[in-house]
C-alpha atoms as a PDB file:
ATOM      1  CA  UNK A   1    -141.497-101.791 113.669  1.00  0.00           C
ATOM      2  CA  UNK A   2    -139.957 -98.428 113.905  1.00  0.00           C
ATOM      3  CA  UNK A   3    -138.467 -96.791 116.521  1.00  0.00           C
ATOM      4  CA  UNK A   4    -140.593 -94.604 119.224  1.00  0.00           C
ATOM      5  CA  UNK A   5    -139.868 -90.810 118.761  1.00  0.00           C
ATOM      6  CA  UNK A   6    -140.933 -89.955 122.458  1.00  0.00           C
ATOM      7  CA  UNK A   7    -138.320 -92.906 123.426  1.00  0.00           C
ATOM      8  CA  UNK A   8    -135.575 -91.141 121.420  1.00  0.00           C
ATOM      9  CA  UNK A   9    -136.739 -87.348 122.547  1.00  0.00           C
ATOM     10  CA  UNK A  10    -136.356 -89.192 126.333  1.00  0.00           C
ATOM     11  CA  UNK A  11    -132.746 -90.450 125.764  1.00  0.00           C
ATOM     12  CA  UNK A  12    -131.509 -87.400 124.358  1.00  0.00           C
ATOM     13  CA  UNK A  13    -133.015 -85.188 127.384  1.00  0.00           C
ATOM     14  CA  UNK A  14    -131.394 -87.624 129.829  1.00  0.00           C
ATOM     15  CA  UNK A  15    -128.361 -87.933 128.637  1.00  0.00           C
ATOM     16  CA  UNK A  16    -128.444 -83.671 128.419  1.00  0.00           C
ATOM     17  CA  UNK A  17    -129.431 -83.646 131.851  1.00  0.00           C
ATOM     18  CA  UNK A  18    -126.290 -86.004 133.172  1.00  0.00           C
ATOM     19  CA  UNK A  19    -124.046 -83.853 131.321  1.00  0.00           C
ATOM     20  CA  UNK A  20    -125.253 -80.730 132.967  1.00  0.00           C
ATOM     21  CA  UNK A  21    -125.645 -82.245 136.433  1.00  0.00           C
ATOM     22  CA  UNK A  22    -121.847 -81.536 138.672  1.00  0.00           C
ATOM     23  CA  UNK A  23    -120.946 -84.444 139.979  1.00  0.00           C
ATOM     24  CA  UNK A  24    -120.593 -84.903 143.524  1.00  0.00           C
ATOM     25  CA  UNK A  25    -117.631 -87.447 143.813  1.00  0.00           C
ATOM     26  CA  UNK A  26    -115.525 -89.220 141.380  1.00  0.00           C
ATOM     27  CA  UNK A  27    -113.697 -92.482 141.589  1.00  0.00           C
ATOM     28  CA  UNK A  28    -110.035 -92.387 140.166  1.00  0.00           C
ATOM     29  CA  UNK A  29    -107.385 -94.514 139.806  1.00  0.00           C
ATOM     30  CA  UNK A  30    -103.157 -93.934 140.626  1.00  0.00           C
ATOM     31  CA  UNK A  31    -101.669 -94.250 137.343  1.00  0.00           C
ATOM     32  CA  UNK A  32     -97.782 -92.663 138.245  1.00  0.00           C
ATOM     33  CA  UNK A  33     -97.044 -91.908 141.371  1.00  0.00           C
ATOM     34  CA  UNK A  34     -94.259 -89.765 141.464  1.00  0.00           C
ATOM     35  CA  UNK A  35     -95.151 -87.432 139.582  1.00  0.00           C
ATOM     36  CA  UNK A  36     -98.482 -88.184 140.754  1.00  0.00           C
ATOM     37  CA  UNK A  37    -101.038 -88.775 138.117  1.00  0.00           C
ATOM     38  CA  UNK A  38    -104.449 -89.673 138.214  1.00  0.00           C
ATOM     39  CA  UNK A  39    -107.249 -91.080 135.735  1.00  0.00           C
ATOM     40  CA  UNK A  40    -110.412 -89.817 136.865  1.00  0.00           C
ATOM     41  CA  UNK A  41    -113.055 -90.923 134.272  1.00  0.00           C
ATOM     42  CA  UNK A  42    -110.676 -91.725 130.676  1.00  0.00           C
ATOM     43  CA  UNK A  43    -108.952 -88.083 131.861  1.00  0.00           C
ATOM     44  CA  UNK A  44    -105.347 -88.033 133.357  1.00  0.00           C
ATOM     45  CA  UNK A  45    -104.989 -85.531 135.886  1.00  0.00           C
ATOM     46  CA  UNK A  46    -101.690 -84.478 136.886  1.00  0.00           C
ATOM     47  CA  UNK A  47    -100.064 -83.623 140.382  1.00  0.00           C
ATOM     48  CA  UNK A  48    -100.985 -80.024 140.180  1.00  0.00           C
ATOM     49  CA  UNK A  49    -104.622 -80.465 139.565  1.00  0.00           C
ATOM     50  CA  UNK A  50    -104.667 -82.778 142.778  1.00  0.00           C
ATOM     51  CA  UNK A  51    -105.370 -81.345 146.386  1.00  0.00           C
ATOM     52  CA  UNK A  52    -104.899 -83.747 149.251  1.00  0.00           C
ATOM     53  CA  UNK A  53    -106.811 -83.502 152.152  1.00  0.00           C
ATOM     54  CA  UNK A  54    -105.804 -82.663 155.469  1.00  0.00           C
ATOM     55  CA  UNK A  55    -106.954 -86.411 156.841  1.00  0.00           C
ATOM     56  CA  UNK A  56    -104.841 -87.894 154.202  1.00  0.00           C
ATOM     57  CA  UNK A  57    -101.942 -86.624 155.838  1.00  0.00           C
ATOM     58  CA  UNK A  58     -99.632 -89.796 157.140  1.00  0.00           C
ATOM     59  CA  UNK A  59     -98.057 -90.690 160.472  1.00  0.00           C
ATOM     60  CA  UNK A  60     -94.488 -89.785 160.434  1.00  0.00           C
ATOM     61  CA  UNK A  61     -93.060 -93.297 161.847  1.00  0.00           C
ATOM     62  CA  UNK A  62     -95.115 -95.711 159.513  1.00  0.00           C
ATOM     63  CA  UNK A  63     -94.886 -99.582 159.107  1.00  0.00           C
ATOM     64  CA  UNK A  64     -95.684-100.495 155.933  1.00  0.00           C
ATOM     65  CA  UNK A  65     -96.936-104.062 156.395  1.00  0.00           C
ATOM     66  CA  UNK A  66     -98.596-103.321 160.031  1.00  0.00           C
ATOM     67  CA  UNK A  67     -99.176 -99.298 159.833  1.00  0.00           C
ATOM     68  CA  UNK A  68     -98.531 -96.416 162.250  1.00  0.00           C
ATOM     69  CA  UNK A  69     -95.914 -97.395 164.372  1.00  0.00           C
ATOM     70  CA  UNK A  70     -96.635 -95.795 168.470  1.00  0.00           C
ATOM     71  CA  UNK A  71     -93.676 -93.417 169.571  1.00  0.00           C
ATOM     72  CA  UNK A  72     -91.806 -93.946 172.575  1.00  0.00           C
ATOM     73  CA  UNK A  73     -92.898 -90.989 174.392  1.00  0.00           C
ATOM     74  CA  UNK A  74     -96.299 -90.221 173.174  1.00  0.00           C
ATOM     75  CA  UNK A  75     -99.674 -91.789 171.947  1.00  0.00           C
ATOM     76  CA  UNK A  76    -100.349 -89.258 169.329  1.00  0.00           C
ATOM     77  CA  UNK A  77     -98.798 -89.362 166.486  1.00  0.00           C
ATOM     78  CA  UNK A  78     -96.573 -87.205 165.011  1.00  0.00           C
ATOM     79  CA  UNK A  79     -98.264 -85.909 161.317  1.00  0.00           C
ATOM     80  CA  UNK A  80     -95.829 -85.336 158.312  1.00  0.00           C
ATOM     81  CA  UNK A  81     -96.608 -82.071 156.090  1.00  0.00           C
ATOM     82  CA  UNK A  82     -95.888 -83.852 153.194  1.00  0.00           C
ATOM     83  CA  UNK A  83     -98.116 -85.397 150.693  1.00  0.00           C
ATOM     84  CA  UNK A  84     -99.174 -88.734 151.442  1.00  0.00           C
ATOM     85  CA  UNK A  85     -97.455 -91.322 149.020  1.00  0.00           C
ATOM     86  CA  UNK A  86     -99.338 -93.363 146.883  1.00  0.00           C
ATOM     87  CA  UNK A  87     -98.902 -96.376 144.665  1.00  0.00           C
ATOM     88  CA  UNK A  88     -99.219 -97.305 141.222  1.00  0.00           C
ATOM     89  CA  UNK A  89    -103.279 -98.691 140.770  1.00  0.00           C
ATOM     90  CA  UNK A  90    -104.410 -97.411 144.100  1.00  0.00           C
ATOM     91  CA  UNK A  91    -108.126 -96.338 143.704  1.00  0.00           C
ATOM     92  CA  UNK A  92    -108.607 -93.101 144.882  1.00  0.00           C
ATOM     93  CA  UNK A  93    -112.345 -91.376 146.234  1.00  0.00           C
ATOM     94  CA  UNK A  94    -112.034 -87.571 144.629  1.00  0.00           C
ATOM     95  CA  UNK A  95    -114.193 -84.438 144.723  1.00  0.00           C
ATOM     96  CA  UNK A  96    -114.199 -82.036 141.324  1.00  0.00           C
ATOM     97  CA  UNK A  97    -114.131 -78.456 142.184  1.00  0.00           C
ATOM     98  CA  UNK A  98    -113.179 -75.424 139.801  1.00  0.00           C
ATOM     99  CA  UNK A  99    -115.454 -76.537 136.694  1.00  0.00           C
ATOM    100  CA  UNK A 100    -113.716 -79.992 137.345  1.00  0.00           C
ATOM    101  CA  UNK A 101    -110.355 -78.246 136.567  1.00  0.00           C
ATOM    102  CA  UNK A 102    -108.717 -80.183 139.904  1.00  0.00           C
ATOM    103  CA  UNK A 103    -109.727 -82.385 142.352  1.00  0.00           C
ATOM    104  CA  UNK A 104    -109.526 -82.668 146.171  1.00  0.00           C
ATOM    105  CA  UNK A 105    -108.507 -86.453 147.347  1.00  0.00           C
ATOM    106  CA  UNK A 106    -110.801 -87.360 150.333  1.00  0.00           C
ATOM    107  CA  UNK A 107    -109.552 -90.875 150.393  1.00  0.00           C
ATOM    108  CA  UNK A 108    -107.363 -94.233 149.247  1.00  0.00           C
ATOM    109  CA  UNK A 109    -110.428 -96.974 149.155  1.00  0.00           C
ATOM    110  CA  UNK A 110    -109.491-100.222 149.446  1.00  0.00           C
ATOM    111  CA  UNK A 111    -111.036-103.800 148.978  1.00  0.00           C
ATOM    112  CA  UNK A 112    -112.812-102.501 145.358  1.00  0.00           C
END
């Protein structure tokens, strides 16, 4: 039984089509983190291809096991200008811009 030529035509066309189709969000994963490097998809991205996020930004006074520690004189917390610190393996939720020349981290996701 030979193969079906409209099957094949198909295929090809699809997979053309996913190609050509942005995407809208990647998943990546932390594979240095200082400098920061990232594997988004078999492709290593490196610090300066990476733009964090303004809600990304971390607490100054930060507990590591329990996480933003309150201030003695205020409830709202102080925000550091620095980038936030991640760690080796921590899955990251990215968004491709410039032809998918750098990505913008929207979020750490945990519990995948």
């Amino acid at each position: 039984m030979q193969d079906d030529p409209y099957a094949a035509i198909t295929n090809i066309m699809r997979d053309s089509a996913k190609e050509a189709i942005p995407a809208g969000h990647r998943i990546g994963k932390v594979i240095t983190a200082a400098p920061l490097t990232v594997d988004v998809n078999g492709a290593i991205q490196e610090q300066g291809a990476l733009v964090f996020a303004l809600p990304l930004q971390v607490p100054v006074n930060v507990d590591k096991n329990t996480g933003p520690v309150e201030q003695q004189h205020s409830h709202a917390a102080r925000i550091s200008r620095e980038a936030p610190v991640f760690e080796r393996g921590d899955i990251l939720y990215l968004e491709p811009i410039e032809d998918e020349q750098r990505y913008i981290i929207w979020a750490r996701l945990v519990g995948l």
